[in-house]
N, C-alpha and C. Protein backbone atom coordinates (compact mmCIF):
# COMPACT_ATOMS: atom_id res chain seq x y z
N UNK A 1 -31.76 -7.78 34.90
CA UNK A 1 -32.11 -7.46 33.52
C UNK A 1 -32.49 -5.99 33.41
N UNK A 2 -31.82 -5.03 32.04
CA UNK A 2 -32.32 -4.02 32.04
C UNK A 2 -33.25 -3.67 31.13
N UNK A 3 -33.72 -2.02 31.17
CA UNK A 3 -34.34 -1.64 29.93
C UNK A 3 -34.00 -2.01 28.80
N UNK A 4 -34.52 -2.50 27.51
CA UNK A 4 -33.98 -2.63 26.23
C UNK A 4 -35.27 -1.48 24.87
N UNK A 5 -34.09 -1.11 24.30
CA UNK A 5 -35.29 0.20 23.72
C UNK A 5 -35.54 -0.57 22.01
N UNK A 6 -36.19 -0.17 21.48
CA UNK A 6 -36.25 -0.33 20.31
C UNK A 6 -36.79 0.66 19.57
N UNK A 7 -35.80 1.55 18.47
CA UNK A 7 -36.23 2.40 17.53
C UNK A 7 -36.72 1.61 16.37
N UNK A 8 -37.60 1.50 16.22
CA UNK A 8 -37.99 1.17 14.86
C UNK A 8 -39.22 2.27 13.89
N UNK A 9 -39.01 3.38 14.32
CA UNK A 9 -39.84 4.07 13.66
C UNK A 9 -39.21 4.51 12.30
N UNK A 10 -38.17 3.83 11.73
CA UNK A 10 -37.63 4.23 10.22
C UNK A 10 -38.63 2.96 9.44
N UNK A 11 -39.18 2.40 9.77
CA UNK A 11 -39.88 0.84 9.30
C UNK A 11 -40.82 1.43 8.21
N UNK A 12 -41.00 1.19 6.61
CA UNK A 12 -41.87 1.90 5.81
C UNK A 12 -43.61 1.14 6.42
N UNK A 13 -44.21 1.68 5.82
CA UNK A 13 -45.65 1.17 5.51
C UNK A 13 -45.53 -0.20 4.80
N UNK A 14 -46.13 -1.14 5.67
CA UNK A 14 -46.16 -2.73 5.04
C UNK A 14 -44.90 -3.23 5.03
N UNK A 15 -44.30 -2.86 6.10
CA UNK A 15 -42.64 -3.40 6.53
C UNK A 15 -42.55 -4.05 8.03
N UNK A 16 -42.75 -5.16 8.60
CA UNK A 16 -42.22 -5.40 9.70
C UNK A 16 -40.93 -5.75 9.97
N UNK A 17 -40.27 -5.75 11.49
CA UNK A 17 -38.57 -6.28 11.43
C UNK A 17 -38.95 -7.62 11.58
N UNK A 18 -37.54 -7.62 11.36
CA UNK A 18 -37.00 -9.38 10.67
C UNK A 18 -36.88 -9.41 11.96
N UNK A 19 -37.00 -10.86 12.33
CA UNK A 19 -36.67 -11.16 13.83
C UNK A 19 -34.70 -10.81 14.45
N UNK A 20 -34.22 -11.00 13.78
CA UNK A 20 -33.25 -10.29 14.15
C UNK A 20 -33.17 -9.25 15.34
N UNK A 21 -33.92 -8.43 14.30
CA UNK A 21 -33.72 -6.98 14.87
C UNK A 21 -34.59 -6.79 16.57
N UNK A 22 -35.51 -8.05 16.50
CA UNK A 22 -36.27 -7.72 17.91
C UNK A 22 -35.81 -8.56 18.79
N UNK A 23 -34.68 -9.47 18.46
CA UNK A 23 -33.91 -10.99 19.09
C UNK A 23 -34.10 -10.43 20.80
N UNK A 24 -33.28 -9.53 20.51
CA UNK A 24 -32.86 -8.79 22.35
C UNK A 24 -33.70 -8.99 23.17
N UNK A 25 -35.14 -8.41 22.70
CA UNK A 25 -36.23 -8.51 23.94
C UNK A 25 -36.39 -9.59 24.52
N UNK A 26 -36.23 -10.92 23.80
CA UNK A 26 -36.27 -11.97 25.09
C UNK A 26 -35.21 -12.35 26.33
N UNK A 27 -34.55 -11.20 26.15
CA UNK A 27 -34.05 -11.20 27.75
C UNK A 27 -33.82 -10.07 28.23
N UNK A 28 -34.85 -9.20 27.97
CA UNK A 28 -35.13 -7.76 28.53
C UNK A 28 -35.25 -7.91 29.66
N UNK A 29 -35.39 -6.78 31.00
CA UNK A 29 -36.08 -6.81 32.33
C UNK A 29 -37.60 -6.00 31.84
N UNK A 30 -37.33 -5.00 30.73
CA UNK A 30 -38.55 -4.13 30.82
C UNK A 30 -38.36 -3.91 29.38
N UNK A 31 -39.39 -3.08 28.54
CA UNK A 31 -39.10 -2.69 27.04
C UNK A 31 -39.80 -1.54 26.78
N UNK A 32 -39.17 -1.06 25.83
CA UNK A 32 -39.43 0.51 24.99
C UNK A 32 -39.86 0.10 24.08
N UNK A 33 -40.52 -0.17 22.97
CA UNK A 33 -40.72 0.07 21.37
C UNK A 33 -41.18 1.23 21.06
N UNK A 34 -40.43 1.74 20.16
CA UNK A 34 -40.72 3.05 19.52
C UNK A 34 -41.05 2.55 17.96
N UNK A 35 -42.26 3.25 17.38
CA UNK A 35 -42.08 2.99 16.05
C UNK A 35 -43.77 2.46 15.72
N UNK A 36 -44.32 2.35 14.72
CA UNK A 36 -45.64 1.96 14.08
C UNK A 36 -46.08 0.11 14.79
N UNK A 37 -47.82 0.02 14.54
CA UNK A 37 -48.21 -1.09 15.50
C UNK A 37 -47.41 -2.36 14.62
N UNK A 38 -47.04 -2.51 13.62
CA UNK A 38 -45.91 -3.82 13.14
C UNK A 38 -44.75 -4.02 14.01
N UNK A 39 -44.16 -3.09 14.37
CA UNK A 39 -42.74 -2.91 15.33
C UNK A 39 -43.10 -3.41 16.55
N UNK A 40 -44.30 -3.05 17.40
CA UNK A 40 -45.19 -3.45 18.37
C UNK A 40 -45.35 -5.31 18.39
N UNK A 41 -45.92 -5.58 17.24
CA UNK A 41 -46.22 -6.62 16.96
C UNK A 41 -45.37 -7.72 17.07
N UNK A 42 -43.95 -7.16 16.21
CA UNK A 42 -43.12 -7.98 16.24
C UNK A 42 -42.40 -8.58 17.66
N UNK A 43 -42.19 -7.30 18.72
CA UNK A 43 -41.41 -7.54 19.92
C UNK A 43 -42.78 -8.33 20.90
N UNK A 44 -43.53 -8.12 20.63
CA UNK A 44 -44.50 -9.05 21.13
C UNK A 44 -44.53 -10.31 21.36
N UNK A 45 -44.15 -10.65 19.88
CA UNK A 45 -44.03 -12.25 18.98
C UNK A 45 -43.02 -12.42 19.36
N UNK A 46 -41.70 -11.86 19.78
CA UNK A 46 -40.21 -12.70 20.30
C UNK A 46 -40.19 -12.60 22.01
N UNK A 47 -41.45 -11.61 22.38
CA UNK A 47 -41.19 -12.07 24.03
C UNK A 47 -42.09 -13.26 24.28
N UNK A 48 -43.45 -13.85 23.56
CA UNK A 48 -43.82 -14.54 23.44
C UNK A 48 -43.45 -16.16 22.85
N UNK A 49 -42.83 -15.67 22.28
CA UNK A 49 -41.30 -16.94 21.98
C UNK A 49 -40.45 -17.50 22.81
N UNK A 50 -40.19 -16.55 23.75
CA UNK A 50 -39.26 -16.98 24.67
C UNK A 50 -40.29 -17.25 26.00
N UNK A 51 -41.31 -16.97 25.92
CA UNK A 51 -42.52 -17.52 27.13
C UNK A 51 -42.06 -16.34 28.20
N UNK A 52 -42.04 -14.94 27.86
CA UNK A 52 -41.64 -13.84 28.80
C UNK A 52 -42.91 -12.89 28.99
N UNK A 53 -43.66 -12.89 28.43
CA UNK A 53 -44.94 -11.86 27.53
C UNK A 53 -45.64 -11.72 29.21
N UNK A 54 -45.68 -12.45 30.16
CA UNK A 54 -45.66 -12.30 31.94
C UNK A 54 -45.14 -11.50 32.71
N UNK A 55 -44.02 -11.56 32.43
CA UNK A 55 -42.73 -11.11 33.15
C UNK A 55 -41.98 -9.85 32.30
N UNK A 56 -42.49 -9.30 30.91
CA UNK A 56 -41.82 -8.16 30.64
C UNK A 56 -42.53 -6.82 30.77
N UNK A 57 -42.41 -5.93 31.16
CA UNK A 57 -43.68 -4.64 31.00
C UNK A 57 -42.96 -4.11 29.61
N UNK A 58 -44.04 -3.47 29.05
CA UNK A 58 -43.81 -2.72 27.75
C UNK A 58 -44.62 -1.66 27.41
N UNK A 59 -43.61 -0.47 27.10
CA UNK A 59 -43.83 0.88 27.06
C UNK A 59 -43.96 0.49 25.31
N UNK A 60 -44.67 1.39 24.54
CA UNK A 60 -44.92 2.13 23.33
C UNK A 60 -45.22 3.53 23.27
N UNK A 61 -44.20 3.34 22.37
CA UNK A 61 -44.44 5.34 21.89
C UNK A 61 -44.74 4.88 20.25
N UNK A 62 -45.79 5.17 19.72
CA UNK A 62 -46.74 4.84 18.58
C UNK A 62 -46.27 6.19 17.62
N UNK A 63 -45.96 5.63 16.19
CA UNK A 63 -45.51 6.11 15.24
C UNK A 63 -46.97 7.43 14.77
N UNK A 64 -46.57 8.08 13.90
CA UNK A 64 -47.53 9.31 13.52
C UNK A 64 -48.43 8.87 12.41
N UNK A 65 -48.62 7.67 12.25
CA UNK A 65 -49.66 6.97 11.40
C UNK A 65 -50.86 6.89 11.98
N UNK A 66 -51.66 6.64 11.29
CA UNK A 66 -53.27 6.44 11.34
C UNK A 66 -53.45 5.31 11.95
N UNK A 67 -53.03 4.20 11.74
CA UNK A 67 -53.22 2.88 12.43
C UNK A 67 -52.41 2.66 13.77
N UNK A 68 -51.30 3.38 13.61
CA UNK A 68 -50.39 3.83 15.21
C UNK A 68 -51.40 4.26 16.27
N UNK A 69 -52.28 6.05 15.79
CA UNK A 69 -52.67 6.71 16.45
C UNK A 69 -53.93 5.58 16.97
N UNK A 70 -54.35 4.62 16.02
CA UNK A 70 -56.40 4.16 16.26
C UNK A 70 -55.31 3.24 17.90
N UNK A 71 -54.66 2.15 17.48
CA UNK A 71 -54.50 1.60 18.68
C UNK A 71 -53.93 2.05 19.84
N UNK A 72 -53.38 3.38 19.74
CA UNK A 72 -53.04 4.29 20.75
C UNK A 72 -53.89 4.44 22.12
N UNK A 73 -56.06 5.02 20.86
CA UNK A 73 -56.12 4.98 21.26
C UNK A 73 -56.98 4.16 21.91
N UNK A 74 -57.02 2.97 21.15
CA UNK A 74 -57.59 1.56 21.89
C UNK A 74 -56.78 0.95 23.07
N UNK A 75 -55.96 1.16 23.15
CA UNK A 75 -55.14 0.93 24.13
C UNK A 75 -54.92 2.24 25.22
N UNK A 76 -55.47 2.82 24.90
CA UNK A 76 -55.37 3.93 26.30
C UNK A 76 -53.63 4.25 26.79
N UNK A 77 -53.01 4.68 25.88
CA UNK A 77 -51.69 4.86 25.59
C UNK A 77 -51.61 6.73 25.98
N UNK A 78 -51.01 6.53 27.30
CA UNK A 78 -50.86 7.93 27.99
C UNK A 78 -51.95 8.40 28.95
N UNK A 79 -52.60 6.96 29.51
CA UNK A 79 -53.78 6.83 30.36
C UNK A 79 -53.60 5.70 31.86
N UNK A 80 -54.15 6.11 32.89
CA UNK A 80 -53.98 5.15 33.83
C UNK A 80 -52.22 4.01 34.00
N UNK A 81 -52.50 3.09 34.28
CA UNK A 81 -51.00 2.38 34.86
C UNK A 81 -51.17 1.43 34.22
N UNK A 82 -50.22 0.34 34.87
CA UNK A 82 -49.65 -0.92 33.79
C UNK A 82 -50.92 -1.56 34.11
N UNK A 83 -51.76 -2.06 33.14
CA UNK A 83 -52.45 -3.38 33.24
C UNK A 83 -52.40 -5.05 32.37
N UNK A 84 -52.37 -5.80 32.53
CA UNK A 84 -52.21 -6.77 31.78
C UNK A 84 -53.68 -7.16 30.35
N UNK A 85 -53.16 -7.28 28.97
CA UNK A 85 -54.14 -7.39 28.28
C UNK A 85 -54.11 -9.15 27.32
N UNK A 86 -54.42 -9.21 26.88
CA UNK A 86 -55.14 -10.71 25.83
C UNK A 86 -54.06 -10.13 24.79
N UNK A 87 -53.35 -11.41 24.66
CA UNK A 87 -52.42 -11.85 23.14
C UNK A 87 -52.89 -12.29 22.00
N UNK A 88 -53.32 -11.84 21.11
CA UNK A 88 -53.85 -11.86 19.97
C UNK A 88 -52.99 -12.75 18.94
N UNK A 89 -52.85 -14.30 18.84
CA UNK A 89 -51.87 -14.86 18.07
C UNK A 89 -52.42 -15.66 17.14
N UNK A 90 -51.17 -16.00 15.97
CA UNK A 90 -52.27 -17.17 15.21
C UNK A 90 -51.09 -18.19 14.56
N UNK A 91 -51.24 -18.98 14.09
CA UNK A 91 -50.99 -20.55 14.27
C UNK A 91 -49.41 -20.41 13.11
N UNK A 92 -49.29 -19.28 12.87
CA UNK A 92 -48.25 -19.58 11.78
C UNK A 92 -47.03 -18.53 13.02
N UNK A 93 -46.94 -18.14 14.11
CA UNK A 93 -45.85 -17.26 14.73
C UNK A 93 -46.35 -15.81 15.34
N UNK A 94 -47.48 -15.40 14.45
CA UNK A 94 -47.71 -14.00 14.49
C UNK A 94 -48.37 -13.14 15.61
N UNK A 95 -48.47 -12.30 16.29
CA UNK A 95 -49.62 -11.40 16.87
C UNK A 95 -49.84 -10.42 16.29
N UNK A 96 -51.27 -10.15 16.70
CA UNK A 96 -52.12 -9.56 15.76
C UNK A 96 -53.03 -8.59 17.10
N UNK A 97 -52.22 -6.94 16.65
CA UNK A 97 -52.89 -5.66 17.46
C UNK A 97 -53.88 -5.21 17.06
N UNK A 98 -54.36 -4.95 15.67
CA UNK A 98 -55.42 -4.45 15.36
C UNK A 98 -56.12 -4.85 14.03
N UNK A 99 -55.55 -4.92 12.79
CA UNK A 99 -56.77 -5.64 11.88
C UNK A 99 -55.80 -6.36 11.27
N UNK A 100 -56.47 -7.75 11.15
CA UNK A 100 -56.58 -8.87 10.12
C UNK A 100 -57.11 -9.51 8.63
N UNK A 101 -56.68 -9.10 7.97
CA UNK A 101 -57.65 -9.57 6.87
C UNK A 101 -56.92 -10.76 5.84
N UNK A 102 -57.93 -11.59 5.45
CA UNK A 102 -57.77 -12.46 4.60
C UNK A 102 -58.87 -12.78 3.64
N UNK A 103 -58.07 -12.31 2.15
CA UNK A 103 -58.57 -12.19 1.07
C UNK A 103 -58.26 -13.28 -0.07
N UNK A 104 -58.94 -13.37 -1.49
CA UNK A 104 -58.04 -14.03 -2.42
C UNK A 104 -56.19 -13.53 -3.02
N UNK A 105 -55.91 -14.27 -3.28
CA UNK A 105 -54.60 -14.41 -3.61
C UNK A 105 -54.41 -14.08 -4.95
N UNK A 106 -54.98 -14.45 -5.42
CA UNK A 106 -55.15 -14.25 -7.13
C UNK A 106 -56.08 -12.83 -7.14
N UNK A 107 -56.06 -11.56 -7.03
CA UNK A 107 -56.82 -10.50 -7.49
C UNK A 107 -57.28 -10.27 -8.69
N UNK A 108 -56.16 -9.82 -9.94
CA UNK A 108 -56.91 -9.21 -11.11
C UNK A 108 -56.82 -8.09 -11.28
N UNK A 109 -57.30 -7.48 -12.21
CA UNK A 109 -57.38 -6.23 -12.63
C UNK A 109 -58.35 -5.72 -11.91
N UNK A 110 -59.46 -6.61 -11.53
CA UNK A 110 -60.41 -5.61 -10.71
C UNK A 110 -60.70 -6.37 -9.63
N UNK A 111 -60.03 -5.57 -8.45
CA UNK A 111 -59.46 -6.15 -7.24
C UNK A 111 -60.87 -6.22 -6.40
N UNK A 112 -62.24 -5.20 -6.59
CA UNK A 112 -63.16 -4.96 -5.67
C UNK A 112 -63.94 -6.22 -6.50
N UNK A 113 -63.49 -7.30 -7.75
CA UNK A 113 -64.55 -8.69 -7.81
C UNK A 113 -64.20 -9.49 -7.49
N UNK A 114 -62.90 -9.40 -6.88
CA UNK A 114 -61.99 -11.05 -6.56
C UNK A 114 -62.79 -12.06 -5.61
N UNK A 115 -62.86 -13.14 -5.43
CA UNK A 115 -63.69 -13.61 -4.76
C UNK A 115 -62.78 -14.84 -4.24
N UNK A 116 -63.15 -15.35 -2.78
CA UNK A 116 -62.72 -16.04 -2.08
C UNK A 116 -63.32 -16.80 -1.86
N UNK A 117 -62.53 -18.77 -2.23
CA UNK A 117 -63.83 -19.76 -1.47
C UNK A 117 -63.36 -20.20 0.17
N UNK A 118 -63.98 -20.11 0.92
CA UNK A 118 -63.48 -20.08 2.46
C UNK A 118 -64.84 -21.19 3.45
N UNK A 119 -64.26 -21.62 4.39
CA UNK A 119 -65.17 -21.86 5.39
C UNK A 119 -64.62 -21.66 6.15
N UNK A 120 -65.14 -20.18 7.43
CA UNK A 120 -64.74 -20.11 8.37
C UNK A 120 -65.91 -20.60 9.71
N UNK A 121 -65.07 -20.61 10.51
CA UNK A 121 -65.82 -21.07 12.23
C UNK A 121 -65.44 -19.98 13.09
N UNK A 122 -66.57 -19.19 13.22
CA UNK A 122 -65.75 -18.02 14.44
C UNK A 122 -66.45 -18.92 15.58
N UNK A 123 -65.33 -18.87 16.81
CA UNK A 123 -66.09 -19.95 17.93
C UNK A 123 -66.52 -21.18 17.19
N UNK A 124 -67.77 -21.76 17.68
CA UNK A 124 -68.70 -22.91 17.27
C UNK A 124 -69.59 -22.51 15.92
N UNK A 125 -69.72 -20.95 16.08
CA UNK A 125 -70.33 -20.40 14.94
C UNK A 125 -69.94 -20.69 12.92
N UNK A 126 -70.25 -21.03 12.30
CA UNK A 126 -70.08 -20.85 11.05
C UNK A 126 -70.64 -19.59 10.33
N UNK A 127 -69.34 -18.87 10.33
CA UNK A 127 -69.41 -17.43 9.60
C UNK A 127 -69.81 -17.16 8.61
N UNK A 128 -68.74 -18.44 7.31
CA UNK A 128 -68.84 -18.58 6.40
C UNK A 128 -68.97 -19.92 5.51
N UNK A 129 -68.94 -20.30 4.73
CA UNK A 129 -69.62 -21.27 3.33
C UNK A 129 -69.79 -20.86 2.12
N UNK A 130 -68.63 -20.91 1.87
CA UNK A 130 -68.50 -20.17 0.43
C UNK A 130 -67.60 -19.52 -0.28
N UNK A 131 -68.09 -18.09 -1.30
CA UNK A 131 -67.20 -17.00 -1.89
C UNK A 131 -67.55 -16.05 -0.90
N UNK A 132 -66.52 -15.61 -0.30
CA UNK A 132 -66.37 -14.05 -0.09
C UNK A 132 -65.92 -13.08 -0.53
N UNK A 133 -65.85 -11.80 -0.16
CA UNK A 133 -65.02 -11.31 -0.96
C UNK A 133 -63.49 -10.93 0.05
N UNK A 134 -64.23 -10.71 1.51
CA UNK A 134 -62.71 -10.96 2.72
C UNK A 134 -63.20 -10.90 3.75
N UNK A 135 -62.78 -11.37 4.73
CA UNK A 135 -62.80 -11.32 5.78
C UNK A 135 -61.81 -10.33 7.03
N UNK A 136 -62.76 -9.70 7.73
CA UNK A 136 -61.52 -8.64 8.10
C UNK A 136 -61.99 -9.45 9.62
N UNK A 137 -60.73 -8.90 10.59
CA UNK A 137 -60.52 -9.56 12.05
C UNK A 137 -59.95 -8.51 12.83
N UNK A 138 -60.15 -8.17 13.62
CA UNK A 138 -59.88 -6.95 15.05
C UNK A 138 -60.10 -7.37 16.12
N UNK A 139 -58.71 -7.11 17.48
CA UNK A 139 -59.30 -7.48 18.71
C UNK A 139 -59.88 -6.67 19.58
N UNK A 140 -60.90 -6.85 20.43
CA UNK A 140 -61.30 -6.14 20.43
C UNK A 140 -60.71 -5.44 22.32
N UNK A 141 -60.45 -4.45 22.36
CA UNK A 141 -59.86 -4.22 23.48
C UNK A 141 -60.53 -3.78 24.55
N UNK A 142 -61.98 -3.99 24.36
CA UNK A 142 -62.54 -3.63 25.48
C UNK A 142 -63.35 -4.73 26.09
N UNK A 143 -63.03 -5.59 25.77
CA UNK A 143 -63.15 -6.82 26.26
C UNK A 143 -62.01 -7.97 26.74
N UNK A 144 -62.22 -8.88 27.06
CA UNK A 144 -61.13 -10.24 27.61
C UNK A 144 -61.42 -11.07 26.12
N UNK A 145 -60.26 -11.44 25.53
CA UNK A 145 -60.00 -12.65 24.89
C UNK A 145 -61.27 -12.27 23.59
N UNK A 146 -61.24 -11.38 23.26
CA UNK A 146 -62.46 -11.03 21.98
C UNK A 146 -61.88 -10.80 20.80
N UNK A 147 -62.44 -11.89 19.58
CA UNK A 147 -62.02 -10.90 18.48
C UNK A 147 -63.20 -10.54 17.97
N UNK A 148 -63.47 -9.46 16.85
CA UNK A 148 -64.77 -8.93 16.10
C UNK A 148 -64.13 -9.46 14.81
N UNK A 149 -64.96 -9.97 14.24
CA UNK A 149 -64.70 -10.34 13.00
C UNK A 149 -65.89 -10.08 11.93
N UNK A 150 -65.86 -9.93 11.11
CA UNK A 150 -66.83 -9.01 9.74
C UNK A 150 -66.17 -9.90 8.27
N UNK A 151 -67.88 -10.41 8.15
CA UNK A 151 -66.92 -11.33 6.57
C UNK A 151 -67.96 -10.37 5.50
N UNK A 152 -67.20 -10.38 4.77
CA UNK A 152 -67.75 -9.43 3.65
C UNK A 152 -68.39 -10.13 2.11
N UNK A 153 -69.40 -10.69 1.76
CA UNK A 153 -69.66 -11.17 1.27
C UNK A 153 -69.53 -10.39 -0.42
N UNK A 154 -69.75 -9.10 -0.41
CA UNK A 154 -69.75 -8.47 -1.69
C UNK A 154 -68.89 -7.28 -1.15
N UNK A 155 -68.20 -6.60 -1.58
CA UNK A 155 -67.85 -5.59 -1.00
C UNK A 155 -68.87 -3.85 -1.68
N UNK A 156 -68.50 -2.58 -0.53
CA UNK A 156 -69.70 -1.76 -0.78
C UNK A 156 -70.66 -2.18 0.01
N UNK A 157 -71.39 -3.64 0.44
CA UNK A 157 -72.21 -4.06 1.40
C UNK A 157 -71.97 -4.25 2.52
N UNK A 158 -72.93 -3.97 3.32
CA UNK A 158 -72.92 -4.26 4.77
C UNK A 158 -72.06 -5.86 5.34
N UNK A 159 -71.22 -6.30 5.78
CA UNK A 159 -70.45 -7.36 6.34
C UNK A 159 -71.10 -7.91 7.42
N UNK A 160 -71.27 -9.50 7.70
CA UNK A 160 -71.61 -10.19 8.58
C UNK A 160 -70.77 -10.20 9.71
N UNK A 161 -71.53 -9.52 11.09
CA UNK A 161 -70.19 -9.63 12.39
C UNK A 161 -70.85 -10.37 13.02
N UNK A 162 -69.16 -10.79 13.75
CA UNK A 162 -69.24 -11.92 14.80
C UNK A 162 -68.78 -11.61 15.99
N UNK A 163 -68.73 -11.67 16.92
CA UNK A 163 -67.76 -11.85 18.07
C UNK A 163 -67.12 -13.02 18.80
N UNK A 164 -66.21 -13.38 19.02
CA UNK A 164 -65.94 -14.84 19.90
C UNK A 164 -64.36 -14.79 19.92
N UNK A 165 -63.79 -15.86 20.57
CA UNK A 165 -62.49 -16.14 21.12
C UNK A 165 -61.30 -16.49 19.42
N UNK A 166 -62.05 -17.32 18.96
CA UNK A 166 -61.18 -17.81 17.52
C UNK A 166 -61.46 -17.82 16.38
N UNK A 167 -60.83 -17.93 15.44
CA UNK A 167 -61.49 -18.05 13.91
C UNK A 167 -60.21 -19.11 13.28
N UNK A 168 -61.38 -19.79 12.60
CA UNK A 168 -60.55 -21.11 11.98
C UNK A 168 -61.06 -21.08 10.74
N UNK A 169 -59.85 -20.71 9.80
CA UNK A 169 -60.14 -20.75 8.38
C UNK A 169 -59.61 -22.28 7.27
N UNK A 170 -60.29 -22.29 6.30
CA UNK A 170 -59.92 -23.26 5.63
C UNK A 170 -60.50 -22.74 3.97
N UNK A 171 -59.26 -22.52 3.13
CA UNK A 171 -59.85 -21.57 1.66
C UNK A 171 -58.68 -22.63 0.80
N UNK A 172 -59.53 -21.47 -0.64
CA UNK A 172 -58.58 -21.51 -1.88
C UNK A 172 -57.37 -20.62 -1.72
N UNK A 173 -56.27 -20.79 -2.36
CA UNK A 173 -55.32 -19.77 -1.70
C UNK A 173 -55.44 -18.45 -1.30
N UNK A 174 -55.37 -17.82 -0.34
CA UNK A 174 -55.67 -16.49 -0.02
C UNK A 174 -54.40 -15.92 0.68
N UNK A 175 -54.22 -14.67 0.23
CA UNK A 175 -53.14 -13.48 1.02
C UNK A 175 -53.98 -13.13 2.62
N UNK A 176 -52.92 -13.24 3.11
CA UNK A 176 -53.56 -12.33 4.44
C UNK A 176 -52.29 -11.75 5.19
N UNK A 177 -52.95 -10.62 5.26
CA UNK A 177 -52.07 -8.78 6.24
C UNK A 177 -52.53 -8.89 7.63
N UNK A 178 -51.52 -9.09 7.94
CA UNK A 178 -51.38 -8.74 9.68
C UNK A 178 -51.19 -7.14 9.83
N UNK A 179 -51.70 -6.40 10.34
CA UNK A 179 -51.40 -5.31 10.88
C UNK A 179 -50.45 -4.56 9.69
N UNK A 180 -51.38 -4.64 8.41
CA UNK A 180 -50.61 -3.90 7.07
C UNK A 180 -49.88 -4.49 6.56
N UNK A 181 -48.98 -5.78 7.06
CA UNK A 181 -48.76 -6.75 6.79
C UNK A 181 -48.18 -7.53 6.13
N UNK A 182 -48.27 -7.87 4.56
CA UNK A 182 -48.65 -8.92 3.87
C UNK A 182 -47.76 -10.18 4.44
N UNK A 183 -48.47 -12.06 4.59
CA UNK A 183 -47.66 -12.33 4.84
C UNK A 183 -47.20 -12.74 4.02
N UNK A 184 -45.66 -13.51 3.72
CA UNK A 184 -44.87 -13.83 2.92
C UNK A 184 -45.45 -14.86 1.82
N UNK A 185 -46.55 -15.61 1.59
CA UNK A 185 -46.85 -16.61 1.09
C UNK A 185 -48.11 -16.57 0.86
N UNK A 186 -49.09 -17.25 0.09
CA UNK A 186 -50.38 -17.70 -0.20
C UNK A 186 -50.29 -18.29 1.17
N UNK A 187 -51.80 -18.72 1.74
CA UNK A 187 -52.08 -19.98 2.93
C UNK A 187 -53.15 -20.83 2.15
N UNK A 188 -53.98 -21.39 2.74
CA UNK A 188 -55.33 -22.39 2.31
C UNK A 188 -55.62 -22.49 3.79
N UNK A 189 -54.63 -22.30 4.89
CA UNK A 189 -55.56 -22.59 6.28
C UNK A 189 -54.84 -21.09 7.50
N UNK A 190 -55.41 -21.06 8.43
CA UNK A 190 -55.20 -20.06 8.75
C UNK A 190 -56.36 -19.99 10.40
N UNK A 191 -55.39 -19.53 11.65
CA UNK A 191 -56.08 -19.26 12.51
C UNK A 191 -55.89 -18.07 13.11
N UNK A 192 -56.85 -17.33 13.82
CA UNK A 192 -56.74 -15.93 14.90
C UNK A 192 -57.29 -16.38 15.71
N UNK A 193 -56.76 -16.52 17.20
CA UNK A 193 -56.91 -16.43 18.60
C UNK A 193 -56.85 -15.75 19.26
N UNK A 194 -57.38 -15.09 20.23
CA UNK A 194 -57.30 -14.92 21.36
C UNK A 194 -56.87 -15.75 23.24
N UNK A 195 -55.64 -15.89 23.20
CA UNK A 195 -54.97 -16.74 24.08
C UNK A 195 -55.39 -16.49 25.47
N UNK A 196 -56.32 -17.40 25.93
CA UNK A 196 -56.74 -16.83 27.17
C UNK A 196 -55.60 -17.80 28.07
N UNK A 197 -54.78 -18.08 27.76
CA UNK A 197 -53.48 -18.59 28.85
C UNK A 197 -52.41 -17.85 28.72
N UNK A 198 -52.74 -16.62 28.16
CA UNK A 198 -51.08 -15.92 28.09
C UNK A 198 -51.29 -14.30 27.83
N UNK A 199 -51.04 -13.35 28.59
CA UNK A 199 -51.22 -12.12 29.04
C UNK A 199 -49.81 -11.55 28.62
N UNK A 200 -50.08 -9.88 28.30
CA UNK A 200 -49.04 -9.12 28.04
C UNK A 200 -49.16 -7.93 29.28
N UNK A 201 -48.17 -7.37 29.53
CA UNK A 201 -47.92 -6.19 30.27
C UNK A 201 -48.02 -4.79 29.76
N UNK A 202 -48.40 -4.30 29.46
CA UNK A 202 -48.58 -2.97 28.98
C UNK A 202 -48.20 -1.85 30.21
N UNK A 203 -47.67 -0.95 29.87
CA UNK A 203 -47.15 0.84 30.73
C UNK A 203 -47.69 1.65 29.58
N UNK A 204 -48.64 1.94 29.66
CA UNK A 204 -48.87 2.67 29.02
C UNK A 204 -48.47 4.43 29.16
């Protein structure tokens, strides 16, 4: 098996590829992605599909965005050698590199009152009970199998954080952005994990 590269740095803001376009990597020997952390995300999600996310190493060269450069440099991208890190996945296909959020679905004209009814469980913990206004989610990379999660009860105010392995949501319809994101549909349920049975390869 050889190198397989992927340009995807033409991808706009709030654009990921269609699986199509990342099909190849599940029978890569090794991988390139070029292009913003969605492009990242995606070849992630199809080597993880094919149960390869073990067995592939993967180079990134990170797009000239702001959210490119933060996980650059959370990831220590142009630092030390290959190490293996925690797959960040959640129950509908997706992985998830750096922020998560899930909000109401229905906004409004005034998007900073929208309010969300949710009960989340980070771990065993109960986060939430209630209206929020969102919940944001990040993994955290300096740890094993961590996400940080921050529910925002009013926004402008200080947010309730958590730390732990999962978050299990259950709402009124709400939008939620993967990594800028949006996904295709309203949800009402919704999970973020941290997969402590399944490791990625990183070359940084």
């Amino acid at each position: 098996m050889s190198l397989v590269e992927f340009d995807l740095r033409g991808l706009e803001p709030g654009q990921a590829p269609d699986r199509a376009a990342v099909a190849e990597a599940a029978g890569a020997g090794s991988l390139l992605v070029r292009g913003p952390v969605p492009a990242l995300a995606a070849v992630l999600a199809a080597l993880h599909g094919a149960g390869r996310t073990a067995a592939v190493p993967v180079s990134w060269e990170p797009a000239d965005d702001s959210s490119s450069r933060g996980l650059a440099r959370d990831l220590g991208i142009g630092t030390g050698g290959e190490r293996e890190l925690s797959l960040v996945r959640d129950d509908h296909g997706g992985v998830l590199l750096q922020h998560g959020r899930y909000e109401a679905a229905e906004r409004g004209r005034l998007a900073l009152a929208a309010r969300l009814g949710v009960q989340a469980h980070h771990d065993d913990a109960r986060v939430a009970d209630g209206e929020v206004a969102r919940i944001d989610v990040r993994p955290d990379w300096r740890a094993v199998d961590t996400l940080r999660v921050a529910v925002s009860t009013v926004l402008l105010r200080p947010p309730r954080r958590s730390t732990g392995r999962a978050l299990q949501l259950a709402s009124d319809p709400a939008q939620v952005t993967r990594d800028g994101v949006p996904y295709a549909r309203p949800v009402t349920r919704w999970t973020w994990y941290a997969d402590d049975r399944v490791r990625w390869r990183l070359v940084p």
